[in-house]
C-alpha atoms as a PDB file:
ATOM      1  CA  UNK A   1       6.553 -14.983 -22.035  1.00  0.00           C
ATOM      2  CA  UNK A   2       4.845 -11.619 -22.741  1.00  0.00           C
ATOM      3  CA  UNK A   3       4.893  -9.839 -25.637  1.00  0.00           C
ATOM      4  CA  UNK A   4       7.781  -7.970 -26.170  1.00  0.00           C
ATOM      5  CA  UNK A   5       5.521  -5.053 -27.147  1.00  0.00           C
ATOM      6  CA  UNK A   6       4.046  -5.254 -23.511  1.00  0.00           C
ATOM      7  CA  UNK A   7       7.184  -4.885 -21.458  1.00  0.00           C
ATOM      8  CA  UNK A   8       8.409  -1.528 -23.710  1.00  0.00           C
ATOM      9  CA  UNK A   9       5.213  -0.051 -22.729  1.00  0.00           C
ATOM     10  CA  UNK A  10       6.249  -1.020 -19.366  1.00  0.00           C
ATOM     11  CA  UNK A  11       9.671   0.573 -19.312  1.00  0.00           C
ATOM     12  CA  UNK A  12       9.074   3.569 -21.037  1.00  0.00           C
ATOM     13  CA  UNK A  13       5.694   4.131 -19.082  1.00  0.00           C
ATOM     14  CA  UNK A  14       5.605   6.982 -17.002  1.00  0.00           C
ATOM     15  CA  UNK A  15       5.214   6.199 -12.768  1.00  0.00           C
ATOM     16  CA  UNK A  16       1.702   6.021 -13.201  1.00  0.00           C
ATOM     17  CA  UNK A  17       1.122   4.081 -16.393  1.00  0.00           C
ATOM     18  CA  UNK A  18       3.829   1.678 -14.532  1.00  0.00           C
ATOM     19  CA  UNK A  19       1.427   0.579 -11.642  1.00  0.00           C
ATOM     20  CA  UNK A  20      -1.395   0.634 -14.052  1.00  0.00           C
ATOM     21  CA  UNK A  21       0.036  -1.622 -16.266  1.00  0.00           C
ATOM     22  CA  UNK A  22       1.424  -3.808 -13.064  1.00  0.00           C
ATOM     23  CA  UNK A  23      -2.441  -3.633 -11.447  1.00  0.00           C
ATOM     24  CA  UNK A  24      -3.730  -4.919 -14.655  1.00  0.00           C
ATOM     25  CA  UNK A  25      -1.309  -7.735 -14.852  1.00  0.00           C
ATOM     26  CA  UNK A  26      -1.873  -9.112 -11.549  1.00  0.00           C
ATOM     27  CA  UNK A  27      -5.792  -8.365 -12.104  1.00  0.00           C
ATOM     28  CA  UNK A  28      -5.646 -10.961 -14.878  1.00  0.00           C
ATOM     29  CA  UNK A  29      -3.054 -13.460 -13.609  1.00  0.00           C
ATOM     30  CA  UNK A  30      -4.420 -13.856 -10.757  1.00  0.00           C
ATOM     31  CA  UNK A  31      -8.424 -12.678 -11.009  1.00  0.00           C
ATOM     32  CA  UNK A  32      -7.659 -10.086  -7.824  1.00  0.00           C
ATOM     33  CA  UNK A  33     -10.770  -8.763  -6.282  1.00  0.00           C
ATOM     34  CA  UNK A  34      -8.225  -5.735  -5.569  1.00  0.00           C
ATOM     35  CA  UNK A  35      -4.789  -4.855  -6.287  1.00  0.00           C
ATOM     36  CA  UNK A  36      -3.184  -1.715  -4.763  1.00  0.00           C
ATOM     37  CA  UNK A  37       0.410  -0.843  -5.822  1.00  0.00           C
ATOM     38  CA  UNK A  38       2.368   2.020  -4.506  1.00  0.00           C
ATOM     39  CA  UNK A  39       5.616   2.915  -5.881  1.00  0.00           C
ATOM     40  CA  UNK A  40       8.355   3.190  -3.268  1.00  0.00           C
ATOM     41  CA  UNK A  41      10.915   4.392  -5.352  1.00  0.00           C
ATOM     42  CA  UNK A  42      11.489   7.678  -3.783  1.00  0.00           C
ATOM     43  CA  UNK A  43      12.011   6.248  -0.538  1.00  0.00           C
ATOM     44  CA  UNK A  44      15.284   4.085  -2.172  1.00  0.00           C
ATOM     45  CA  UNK A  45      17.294   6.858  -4.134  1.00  0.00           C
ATOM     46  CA  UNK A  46      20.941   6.740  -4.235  1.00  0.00           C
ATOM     47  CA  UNK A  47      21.093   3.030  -3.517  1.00  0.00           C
ATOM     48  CA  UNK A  48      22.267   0.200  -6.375  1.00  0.00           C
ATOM     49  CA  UNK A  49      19.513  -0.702  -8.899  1.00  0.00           C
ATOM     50  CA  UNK A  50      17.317   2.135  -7.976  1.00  0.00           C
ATOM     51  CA  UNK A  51      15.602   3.861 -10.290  1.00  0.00           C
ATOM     52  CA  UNK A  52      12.266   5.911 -11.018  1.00  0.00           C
ATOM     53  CA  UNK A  53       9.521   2.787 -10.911  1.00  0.00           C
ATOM     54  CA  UNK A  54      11.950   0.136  -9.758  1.00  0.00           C
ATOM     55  CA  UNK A  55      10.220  -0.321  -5.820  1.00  0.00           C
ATOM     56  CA  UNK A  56       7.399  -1.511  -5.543  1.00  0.00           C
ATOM     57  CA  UNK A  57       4.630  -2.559  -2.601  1.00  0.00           C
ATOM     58  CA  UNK A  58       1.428  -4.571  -3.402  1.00  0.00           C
ATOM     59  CA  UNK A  59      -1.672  -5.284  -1.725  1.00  0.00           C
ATOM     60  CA  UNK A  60      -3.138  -7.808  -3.661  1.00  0.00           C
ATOM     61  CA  UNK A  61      -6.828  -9.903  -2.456  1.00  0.00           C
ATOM     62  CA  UNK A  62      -7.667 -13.117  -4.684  1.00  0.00           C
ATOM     63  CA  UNK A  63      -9.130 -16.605  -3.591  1.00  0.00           C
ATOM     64  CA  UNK A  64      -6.498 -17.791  -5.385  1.00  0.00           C
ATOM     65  CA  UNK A  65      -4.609 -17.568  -2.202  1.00  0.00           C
ATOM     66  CA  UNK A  66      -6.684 -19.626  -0.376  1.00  0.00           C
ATOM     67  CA  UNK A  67      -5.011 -22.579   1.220  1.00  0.00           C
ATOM     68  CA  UNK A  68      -1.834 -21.369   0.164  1.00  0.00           C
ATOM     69  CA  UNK A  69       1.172 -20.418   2.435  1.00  0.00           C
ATOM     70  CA  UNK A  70       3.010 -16.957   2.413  1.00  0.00           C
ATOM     71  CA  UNK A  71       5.908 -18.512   0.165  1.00  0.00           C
ATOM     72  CA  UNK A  72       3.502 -20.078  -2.701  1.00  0.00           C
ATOM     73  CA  UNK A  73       1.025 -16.709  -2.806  1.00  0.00           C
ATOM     74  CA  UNK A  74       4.478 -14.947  -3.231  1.00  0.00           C
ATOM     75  CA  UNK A  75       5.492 -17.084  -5.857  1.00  0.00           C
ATOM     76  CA  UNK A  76       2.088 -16.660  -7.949  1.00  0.00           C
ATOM     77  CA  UNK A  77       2.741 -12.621  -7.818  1.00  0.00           C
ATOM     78  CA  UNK A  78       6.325 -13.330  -8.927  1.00  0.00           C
ATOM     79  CA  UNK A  79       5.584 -15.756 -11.894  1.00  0.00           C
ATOM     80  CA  UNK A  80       2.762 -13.181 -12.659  1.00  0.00           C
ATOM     81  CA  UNK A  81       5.270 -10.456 -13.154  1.00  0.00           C
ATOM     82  CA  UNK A  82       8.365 -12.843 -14.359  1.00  0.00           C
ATOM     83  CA  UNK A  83       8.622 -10.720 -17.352  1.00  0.00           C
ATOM     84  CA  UNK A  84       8.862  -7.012 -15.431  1.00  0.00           C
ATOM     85  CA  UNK A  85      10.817  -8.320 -12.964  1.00  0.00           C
ATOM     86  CA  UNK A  86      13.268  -8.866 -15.624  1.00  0.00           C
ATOM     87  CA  UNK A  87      13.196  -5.442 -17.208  1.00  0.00           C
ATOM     88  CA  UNK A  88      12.796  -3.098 -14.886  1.00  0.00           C
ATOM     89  CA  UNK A  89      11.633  -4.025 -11.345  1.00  0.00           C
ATOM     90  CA  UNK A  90      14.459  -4.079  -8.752  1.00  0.00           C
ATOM     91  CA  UNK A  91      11.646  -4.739  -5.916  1.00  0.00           C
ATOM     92  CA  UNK A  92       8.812  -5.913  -4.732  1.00  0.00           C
ATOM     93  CA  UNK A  93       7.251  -6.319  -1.258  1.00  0.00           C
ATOM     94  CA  UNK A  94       4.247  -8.382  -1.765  1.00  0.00           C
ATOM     95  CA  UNK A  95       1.307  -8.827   1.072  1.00  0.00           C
ATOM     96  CA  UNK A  96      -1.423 -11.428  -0.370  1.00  0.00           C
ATOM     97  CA  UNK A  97      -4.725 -11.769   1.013  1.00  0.00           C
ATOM     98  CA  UNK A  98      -7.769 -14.311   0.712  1.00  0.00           C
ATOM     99  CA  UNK A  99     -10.602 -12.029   0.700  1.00  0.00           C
ATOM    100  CA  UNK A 100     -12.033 -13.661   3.903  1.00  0.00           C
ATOM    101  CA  UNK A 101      -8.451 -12.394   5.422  1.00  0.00           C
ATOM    102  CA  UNK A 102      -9.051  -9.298   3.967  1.00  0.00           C
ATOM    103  CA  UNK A 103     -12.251  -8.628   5.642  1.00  0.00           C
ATOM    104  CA  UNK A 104     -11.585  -9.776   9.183  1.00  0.00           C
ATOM    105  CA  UNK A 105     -11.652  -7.064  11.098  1.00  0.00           C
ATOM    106  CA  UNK A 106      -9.067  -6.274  13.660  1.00  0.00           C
ATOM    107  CA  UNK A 107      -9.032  -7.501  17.521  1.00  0.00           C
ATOM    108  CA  UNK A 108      -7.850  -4.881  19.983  1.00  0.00           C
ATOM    109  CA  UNK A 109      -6.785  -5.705  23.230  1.00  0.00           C
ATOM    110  CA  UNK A 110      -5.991  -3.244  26.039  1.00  0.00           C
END
């Protein structure tokens, strides 16, 4: 478990100190080569459990993922935020990437 000192920074952080202190997380749980968060908050007003910094997408790249399926790179992002989850995040859509998935570049067809 994190230090309890952690997760008040976390709650009381503004929107911006939230994904900072959510990229840094992940960066060292999980030794990303990148982590991109946006905060999708906005775009769930009104509903139950919403909240300024409750939604959440990440774009996270890490070999860690290698050789794993969907479900187990989802769980690694999930036990790496177990604590913020807890206090604070209502969602999270997570898309995990091997950097060699990362980098392939697109096929077009016509």
């Amino acid at each position: 478990m994190s230090d309890p000192g952690f997760i008040e920074n976390f709650v009381n952080a503004s929107a911006e100190g939230k994904i900072a202190y959510l990229e840094a997380r992940l960066n060292a749980a999980l030794e990303a080569s990148s982590v991109h968060i946006d905060d999708d908050s906005a775009a769930h007003a009104g509903h139950a459990g919403a909240s300024a910094g409750s939604h959440y997408t990440v774009t996270i790249v890490a070999a860690r993922f290698a050789g794993k399926p969907r479900v187990a790179r989802h769980r690694l992002v999930y036990d790496a935020l177990a604590d913020e989850l807890r206090q604070g995040i209502h969602a999270l859509a997570i898309k995990a990437f091997t950097p060699e998935e990362f980098c392939r570049p697109v096929r077009v067809t016509e």
